[in-house]
C-alpha atoms as a PDB file:
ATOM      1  CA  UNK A   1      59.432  91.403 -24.258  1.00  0.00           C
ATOM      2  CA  UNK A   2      62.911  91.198 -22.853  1.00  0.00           C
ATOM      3  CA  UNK A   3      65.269  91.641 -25.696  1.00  0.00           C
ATOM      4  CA  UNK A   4      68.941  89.124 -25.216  1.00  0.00           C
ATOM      5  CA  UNK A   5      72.082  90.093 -24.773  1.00  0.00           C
ATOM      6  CA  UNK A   6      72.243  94.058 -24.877  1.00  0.00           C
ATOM      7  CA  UNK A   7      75.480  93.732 -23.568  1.00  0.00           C
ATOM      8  CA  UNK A   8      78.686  91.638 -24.549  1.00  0.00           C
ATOM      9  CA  UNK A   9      81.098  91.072 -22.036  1.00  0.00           C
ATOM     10  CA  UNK A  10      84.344  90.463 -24.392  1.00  0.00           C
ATOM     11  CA  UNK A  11      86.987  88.171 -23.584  1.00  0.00           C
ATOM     12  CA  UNK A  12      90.095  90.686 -23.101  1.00  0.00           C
ATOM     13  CA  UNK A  13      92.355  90.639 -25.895  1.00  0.00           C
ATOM     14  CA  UNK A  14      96.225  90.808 -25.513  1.00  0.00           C
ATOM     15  CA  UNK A  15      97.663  93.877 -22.677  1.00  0.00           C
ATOM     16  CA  UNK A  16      93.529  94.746 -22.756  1.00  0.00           C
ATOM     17  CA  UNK A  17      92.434  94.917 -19.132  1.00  0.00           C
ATOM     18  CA  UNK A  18      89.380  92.680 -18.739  1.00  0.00           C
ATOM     19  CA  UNK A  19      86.320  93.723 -18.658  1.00  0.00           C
ATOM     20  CA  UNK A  20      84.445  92.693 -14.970  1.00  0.00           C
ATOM     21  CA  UNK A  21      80.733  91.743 -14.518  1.00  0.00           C
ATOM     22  CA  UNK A  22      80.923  95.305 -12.536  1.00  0.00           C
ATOM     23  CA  UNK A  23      82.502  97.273 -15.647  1.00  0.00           C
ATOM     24  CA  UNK A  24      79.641  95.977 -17.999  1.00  0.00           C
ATOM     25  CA  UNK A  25      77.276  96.582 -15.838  1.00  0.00           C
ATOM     26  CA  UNK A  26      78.150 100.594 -15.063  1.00  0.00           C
ATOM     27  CA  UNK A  27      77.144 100.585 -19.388  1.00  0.00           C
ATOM     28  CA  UNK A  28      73.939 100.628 -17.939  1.00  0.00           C
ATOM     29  CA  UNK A  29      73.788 101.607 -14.235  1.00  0.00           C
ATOM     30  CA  UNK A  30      76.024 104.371 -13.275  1.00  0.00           C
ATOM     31  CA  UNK A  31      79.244 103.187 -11.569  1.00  0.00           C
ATOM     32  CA  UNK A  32      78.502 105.116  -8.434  1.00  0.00           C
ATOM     33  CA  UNK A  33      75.632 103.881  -7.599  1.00  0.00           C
ATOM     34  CA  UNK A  34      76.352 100.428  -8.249  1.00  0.00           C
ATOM     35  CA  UNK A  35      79.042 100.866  -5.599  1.00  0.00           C
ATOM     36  CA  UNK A  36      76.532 103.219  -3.269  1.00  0.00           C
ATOM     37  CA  UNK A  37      75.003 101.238  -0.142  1.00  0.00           C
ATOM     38  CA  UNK A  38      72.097 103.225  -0.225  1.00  0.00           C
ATOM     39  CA  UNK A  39      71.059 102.888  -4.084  1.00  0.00           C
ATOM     40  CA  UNK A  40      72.037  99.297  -3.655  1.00  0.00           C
ATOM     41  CA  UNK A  41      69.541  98.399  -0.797  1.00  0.00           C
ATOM     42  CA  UNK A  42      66.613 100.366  -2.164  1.00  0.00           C
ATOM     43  CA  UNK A  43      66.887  98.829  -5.436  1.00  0.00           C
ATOM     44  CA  UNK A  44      68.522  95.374  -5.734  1.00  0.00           C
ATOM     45  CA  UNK A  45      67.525  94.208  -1.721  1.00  0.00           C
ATOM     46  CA  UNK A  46      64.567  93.006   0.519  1.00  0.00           C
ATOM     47  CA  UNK A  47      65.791  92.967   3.714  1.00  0.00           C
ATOM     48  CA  UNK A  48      63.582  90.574   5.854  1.00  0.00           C
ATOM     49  CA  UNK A  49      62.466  92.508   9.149  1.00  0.00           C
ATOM     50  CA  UNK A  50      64.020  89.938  11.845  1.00  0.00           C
ATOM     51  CA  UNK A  51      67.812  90.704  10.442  1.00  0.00           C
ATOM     52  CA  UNK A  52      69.429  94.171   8.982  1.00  0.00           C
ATOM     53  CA  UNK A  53      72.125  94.504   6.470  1.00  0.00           C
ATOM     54  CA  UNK A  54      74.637  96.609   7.617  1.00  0.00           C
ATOM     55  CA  UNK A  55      77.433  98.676   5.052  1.00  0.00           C
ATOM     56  CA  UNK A  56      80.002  97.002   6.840  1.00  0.00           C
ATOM     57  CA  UNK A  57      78.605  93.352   6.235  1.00  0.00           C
ATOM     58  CA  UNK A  58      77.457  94.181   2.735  1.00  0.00           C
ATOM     59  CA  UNK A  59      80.733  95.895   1.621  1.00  0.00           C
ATOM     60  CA  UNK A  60      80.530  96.332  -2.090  1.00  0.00           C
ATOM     61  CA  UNK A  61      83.595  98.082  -2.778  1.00  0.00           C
ATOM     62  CA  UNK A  62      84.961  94.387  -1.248  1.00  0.00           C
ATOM     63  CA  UNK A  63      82.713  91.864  -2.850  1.00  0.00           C
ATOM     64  CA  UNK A  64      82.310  93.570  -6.187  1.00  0.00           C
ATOM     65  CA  UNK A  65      86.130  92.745  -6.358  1.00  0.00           C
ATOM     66  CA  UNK A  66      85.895  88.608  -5.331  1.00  0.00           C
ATOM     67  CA  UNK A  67      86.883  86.251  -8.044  1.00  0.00           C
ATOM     68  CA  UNK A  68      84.366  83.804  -8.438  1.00  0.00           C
ATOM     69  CA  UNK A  69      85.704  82.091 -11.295  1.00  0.00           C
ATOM     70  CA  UNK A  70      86.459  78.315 -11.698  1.00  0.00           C
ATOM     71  CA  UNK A  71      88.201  76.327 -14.153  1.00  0.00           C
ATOM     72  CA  UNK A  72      85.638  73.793 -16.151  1.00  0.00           C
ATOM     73  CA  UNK A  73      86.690  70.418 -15.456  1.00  0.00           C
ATOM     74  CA  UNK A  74      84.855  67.456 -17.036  1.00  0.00           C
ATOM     75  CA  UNK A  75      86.607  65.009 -15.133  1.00  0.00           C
ATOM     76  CA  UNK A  76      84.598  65.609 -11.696  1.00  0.00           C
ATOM     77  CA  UNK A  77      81.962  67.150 -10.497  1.00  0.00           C
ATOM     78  CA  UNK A  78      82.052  71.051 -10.473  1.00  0.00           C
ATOM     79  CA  UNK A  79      78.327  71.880  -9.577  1.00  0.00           C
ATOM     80  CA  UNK A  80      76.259  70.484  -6.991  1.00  0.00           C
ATOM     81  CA  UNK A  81      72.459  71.056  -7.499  1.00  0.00           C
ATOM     82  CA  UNK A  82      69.983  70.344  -4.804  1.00  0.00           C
ATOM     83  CA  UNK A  83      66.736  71.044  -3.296  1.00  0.00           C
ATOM     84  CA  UNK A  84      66.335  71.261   0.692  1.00  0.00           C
ATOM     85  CA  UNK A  85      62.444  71.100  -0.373  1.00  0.00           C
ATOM     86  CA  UNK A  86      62.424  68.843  -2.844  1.00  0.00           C
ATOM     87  CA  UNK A  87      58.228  68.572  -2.671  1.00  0.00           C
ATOM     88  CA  UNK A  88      57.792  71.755  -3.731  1.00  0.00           C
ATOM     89  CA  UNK A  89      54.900  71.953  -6.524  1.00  0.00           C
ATOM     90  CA  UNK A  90      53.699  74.596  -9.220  1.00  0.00           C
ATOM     91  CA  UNK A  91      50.392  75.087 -10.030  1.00  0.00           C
ATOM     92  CA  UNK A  92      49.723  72.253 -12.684  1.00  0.00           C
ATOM     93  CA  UNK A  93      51.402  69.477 -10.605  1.00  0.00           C
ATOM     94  CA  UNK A  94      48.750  67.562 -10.164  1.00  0.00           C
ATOM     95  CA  UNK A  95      48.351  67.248 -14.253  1.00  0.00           C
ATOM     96  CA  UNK A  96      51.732  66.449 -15.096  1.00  0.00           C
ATOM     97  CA  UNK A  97      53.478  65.476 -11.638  1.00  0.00           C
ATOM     98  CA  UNK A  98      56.096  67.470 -11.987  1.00  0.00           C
ATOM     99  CA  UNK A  99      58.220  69.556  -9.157  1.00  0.00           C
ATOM    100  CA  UNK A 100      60.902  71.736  -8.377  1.00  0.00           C
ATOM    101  CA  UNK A 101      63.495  68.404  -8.610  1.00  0.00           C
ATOM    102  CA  UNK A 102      62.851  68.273 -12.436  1.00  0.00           C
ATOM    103  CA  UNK A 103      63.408  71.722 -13.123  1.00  0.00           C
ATOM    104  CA  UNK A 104      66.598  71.287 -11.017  1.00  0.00           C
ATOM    105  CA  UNK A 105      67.618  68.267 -13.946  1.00  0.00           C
ATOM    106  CA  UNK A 106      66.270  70.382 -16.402  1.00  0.00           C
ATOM    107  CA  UNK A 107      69.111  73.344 -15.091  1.00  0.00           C
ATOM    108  CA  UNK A 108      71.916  70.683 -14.225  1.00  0.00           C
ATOM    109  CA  UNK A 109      71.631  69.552 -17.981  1.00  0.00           C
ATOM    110  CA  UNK A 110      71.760  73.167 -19.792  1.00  0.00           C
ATOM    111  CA  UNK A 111      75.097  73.713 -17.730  1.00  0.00           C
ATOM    112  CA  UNK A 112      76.014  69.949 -18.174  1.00  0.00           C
ATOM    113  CA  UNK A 113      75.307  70.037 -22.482  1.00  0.00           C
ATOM    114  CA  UNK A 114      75.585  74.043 -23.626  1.00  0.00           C
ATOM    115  CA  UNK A 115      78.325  75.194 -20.776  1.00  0.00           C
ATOM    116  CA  UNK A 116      80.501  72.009 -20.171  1.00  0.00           C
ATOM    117  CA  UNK A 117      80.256  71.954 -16.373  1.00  0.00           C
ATOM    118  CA  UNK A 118      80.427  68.406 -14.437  1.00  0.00           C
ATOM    119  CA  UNK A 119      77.470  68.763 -12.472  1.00  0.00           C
ATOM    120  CA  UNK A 120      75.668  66.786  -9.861  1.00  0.00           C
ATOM    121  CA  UNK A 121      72.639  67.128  -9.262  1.00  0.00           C
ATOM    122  CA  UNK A 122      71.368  65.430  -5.865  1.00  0.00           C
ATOM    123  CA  UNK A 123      67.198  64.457  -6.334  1.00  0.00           C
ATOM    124  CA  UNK A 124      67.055  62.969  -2.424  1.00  0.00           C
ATOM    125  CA  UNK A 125      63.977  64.190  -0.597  1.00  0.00           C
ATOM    126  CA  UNK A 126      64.910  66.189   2.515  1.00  0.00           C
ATOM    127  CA  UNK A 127      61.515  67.534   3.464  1.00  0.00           C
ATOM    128  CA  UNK A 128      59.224  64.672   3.687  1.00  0.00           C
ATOM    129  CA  UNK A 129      61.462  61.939   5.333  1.00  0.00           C
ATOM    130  CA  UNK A 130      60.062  58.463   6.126  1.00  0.00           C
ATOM    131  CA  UNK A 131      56.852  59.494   5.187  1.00  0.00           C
ATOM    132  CA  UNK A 132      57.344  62.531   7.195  1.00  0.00           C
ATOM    133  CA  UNK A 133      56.499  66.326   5.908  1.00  0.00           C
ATOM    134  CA  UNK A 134      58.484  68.516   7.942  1.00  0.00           C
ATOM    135  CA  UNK A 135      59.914  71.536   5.919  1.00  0.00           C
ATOM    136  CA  UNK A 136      61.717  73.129   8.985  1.00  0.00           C
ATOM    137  CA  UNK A 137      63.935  69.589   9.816  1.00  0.00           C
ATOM    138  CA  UNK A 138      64.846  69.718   5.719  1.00  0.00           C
ATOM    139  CA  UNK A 139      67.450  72.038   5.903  1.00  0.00           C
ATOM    140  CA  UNK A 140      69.012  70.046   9.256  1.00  0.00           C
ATOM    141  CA  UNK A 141      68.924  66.502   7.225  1.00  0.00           C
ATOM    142  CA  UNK A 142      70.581  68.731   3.875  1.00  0.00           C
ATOM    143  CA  UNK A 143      73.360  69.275   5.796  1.00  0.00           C
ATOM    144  CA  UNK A 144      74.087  66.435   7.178  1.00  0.00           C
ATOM    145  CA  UNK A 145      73.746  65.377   3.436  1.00  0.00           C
ATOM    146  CA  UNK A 146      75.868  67.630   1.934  1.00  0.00           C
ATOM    147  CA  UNK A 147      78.897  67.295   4.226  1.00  0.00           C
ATOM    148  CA  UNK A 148      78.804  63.615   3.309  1.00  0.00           C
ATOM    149  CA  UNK A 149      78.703  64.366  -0.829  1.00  0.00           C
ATOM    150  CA  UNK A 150      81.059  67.400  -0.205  1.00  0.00           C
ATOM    151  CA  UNK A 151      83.501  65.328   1.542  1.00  0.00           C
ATOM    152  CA  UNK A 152      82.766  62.608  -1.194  1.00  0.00           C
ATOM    153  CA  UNK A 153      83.674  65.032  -4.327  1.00  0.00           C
ATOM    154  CA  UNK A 154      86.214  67.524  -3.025  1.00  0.00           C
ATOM    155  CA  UNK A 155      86.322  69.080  -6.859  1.00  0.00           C
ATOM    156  CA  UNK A 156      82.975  70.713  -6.010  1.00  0.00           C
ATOM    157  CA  UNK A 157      83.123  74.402  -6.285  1.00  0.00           C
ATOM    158  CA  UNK A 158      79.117  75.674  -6.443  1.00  0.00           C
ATOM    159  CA  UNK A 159      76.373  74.878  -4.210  1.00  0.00           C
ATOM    160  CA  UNK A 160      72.562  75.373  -5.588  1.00  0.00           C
ATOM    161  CA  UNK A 161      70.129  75.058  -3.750  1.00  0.00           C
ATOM    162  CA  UNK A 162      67.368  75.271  -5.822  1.00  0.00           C
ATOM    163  CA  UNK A 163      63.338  76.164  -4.559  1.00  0.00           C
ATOM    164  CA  UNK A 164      60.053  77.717  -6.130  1.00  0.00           C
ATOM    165  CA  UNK A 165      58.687  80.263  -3.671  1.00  0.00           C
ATOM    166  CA  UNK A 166      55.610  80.339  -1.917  1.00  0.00           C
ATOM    167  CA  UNK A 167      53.318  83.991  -2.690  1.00  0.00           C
ATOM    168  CA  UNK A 168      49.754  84.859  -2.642  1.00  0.00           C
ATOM    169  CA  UNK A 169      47.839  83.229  -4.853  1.00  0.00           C
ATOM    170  CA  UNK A 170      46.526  86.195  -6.935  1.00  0.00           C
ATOM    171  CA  UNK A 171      50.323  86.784  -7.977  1.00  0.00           C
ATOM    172  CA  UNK A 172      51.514  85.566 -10.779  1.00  0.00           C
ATOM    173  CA  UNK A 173      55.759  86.044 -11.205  1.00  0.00           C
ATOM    174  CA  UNK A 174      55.822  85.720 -15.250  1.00  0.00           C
ATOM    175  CA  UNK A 175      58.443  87.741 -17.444  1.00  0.00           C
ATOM    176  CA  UNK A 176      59.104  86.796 -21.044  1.00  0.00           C
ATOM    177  CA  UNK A 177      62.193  85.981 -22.646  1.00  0.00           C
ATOM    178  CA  UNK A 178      62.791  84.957 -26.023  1.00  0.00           C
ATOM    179  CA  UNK A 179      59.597  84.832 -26.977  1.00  0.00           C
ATOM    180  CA  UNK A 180      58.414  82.244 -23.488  1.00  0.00           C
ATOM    181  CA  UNK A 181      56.338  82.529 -20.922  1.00  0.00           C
ATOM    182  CA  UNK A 182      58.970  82.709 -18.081  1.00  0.00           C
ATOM    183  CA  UNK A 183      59.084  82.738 -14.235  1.00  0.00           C
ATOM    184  CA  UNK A 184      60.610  85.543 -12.501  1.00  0.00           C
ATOM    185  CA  UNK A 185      63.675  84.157  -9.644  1.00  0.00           C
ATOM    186  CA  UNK A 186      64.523  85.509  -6.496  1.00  0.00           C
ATOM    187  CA  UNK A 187      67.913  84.911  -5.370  1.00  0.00           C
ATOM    188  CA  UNK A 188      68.819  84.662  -1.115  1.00  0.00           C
ATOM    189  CA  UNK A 189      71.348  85.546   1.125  1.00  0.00           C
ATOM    190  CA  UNK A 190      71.094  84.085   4.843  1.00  0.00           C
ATOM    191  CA  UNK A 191      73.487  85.976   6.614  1.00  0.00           C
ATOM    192  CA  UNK A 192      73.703  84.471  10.465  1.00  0.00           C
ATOM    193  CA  UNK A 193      72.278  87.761  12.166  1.00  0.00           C
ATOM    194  CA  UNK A 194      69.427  88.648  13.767  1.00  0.00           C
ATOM    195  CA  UNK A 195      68.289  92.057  15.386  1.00  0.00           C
ATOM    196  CA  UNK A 196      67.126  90.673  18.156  1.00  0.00           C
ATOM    197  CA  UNK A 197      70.386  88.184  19.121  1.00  0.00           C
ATOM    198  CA  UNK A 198      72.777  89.402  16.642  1.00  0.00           C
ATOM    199  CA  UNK A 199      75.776  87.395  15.350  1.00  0.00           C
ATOM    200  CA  UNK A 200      74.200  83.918  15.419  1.00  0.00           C
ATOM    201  CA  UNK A 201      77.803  82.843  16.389  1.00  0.00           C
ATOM    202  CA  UNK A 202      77.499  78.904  16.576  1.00  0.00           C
ATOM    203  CA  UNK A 203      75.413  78.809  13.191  1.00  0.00           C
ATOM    204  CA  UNK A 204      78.129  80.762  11.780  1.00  0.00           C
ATOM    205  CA  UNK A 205      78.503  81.667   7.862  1.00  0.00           C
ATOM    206  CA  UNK A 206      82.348  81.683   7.339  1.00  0.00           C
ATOM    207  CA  UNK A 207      81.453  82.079   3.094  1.00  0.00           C
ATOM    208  CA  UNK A 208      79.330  85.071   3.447  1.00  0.00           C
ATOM    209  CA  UNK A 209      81.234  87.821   2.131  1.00  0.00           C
ATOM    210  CA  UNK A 210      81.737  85.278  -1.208  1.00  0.00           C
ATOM    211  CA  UNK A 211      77.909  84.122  -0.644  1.00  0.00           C
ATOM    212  CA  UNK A 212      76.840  88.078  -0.859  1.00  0.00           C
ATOM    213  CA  UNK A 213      79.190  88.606  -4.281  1.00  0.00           C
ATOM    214  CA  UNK A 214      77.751  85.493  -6.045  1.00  0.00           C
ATOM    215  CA  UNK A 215      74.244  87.178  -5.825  1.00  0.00           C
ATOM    216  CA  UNK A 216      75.219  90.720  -6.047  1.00  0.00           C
ATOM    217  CA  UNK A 217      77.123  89.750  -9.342  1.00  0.00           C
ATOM    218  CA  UNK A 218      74.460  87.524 -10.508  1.00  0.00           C
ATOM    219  CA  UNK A 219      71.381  90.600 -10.127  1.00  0.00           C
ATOM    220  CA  UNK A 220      74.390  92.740 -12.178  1.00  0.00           C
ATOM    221  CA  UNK A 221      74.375  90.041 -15.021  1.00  0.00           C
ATOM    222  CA  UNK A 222      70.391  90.095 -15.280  1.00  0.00           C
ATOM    223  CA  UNK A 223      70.516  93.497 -15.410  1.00  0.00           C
ATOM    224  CA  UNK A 224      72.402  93.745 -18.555  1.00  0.00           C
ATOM    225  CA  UNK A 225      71.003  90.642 -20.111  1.00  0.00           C
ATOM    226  CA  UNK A 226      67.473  89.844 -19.100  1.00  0.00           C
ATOM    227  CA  UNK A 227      65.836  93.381 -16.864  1.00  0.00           C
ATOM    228  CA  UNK A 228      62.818  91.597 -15.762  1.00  0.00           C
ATOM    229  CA  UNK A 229      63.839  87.936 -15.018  1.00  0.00           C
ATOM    230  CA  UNK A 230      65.422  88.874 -11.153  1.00  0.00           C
ATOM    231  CA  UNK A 231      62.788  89.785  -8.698  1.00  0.00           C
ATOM    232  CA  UNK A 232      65.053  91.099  -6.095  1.00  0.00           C
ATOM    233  CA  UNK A 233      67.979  89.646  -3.523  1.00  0.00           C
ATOM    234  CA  UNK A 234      66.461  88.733  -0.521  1.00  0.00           C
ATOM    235  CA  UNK A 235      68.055  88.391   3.146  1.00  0.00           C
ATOM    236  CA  UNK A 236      67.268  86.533   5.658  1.00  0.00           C
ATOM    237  CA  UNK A 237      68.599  86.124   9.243  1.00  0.00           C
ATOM    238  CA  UNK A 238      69.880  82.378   9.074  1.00  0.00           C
ATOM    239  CA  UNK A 239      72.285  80.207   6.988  1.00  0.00           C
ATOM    240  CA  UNK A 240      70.300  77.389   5.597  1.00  0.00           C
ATOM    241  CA  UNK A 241      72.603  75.721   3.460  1.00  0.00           C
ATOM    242  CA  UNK A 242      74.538  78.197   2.306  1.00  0.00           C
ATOM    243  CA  UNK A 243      77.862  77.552   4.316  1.00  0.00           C
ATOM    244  CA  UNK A 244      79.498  74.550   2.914  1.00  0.00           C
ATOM    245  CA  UNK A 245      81.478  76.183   0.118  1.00  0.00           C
ATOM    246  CA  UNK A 246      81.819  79.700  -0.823  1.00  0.00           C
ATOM    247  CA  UNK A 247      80.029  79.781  -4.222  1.00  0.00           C
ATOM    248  CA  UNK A 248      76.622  79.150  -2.589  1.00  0.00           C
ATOM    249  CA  UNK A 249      73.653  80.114  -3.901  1.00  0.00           C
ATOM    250  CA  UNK A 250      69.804  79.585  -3.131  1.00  0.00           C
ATOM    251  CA  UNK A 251      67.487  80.048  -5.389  1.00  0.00           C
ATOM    252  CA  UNK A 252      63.921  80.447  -5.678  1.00  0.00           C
ATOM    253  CA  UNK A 253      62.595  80.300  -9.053  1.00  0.00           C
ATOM    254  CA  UNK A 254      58.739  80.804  -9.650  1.00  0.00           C
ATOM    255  CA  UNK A 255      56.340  80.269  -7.155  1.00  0.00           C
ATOM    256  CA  UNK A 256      53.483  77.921  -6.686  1.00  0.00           C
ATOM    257  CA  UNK A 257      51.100  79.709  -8.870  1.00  0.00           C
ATOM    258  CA  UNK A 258      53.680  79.213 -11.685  1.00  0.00           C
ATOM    259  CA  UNK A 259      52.676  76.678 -13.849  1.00  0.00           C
ATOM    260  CA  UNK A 260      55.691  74.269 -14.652  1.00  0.00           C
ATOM    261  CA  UNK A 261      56.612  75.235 -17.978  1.00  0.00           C
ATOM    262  CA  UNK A 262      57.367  78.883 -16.934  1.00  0.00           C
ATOM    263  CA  UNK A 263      59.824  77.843 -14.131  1.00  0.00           C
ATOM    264  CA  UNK A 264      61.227  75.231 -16.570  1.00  0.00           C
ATOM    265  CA  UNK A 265      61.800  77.861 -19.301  1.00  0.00           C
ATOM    266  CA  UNK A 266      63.455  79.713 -16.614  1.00  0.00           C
ATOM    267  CA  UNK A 267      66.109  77.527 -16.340  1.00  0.00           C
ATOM    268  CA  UNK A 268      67.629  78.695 -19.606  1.00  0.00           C
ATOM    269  CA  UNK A 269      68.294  82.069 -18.653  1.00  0.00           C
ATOM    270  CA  UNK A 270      69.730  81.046 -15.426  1.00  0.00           C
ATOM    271  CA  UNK A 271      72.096  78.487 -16.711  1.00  0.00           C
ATOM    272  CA  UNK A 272      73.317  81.753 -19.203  1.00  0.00           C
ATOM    273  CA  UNK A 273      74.129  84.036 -16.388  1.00  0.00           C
ATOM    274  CA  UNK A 274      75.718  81.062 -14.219  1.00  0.00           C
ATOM    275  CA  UNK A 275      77.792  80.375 -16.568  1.00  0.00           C
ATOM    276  CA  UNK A 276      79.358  83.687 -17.547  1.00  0.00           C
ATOM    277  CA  UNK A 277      79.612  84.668 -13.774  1.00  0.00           C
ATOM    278  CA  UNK A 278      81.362  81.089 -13.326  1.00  0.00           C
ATOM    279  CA  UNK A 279      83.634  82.710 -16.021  1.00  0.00           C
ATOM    280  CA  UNK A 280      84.243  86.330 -16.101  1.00  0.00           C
ATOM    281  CA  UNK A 281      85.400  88.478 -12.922  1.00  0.00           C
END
């Protein structure tokens, strides 16, 4: 069982220095090798094999020190939720019809009702189109989409794109916290290189340094509150949607032999770490 909230991270008090994501997490992992390239890759990273993650790109020294901070506004949206494969299914879909767009309204209201974000959360299907399933086109028509709602609420400051994974079915990504059966998450970087054409120039990511701290701080903050809910960060050699704005995240939480409740309960956790790295350094 995965005991909550080892680890406080205090607001600072008057001429204290505040305490960063980075300072509570060296209670735990030594400072060193939080800041080490080496220990970083082996044990926070899956690299995928078409694209390599060089120190310079993934400077940590750099992104451990980007603000990511925003002010909570209820006035306009803050958050934009969305899912470039909005068809994706769990394992007990068929029973209760449910997919990875409710667990997306299920997140947007935690942050909405416990953290006091404005959030938006888009439910528009982007993979089956006209009565067309084409996963590859999704992220194409998402784009288009988002540059339209981005344009149309300039207040937005986070991008989610939010997905279940798809593993072998004799796997089974289950944690528990607080006493529920709960789906392990993946987050993922796409970072516009490949080995084999490097810099992928004209699908450029000009947010990736900021895309790279948002889930280098976020695998920090489960480490200190919840050890077993992150499975790893995972890179991959294009952008997807991840390029818009530079608090861009995409997430995959569960799989499709999760049933629904555990990615659902999922959602609880995630909201908690969003928030606090929406609101401490």
């Amino acid at each position: 069982m995965v005991e909550k909230e080892k680890i406080v991270i205090k607001a600072p008090e008057k001429k204290e220095k505040e305490e960063t994501i980075v300072d509570a997490a060296a209670k735990i992992i030594d400072r060193e090798n939080l800041l080490n390239y080496d220990y970083v890759i082996k044990n926070f990273y899956v690299v995928q094999g078409s694209t390599s993650l060089s120190k310079d790109r993934l400077n940590l020294e750099k992104i451990s020190n980007i603000d990511l901070t925003i002010e909570k506004n209820a006035n306009e949206p803050q958050i934009l939720i969305f899912h470039a494969h909005g068809q994706e299914w769990f394992a007990d879909t068929k029973e209760n019809g449910k997919t990875i767009v409710d667990v997306g309204e299920h997140l947007a209201e935690i942050l909405r009702k416990q953290y006091g974000f404005n959030v938006l959360h888009i439910t528009e299907s982007y993979d089956l189109v006209d009565g067309v399933f084409d996963r590859a086109k999704a992220y194409d028509y998402a784009n288009e989409r988002l540059d339209e709602i981005l344009k149309e609420n300039p207040g937005i400051k986070v991008v989610i794109d939010l997905h279940r994974d798809g593993i072998d079915e004799n796997r089974h990504l289950v944690t528990e916290i607080n006493g529920k059966p709960t789906a392990n998450v993946m987050l993922f970087n796409g970072i516009s290189y490949s080995n084999e054409e490097g810099e992928q120039k004209e699908f450029a990511n000009p947010y990736l340094e900021e895309n790279l701290a948002m889930t280098y701080k976020m695998f920090l903050l489960g480490k200190i509150y919840y050890p077993e809910f992150f499975r790893c960060i995972y890179i991959s050699d294009y952008r997807f949607c991840l390029y818009h704005v530079p608090r861009s995240m995409l997430i995959e939480a569960g799989a499709q032999t999760n049933t629904y409740e555990e990615v659902y309960n999922a959602m609880e956790p995630l909201a908690h770490l969003i928030n606090i790295e929406l609101t401490c350094k």
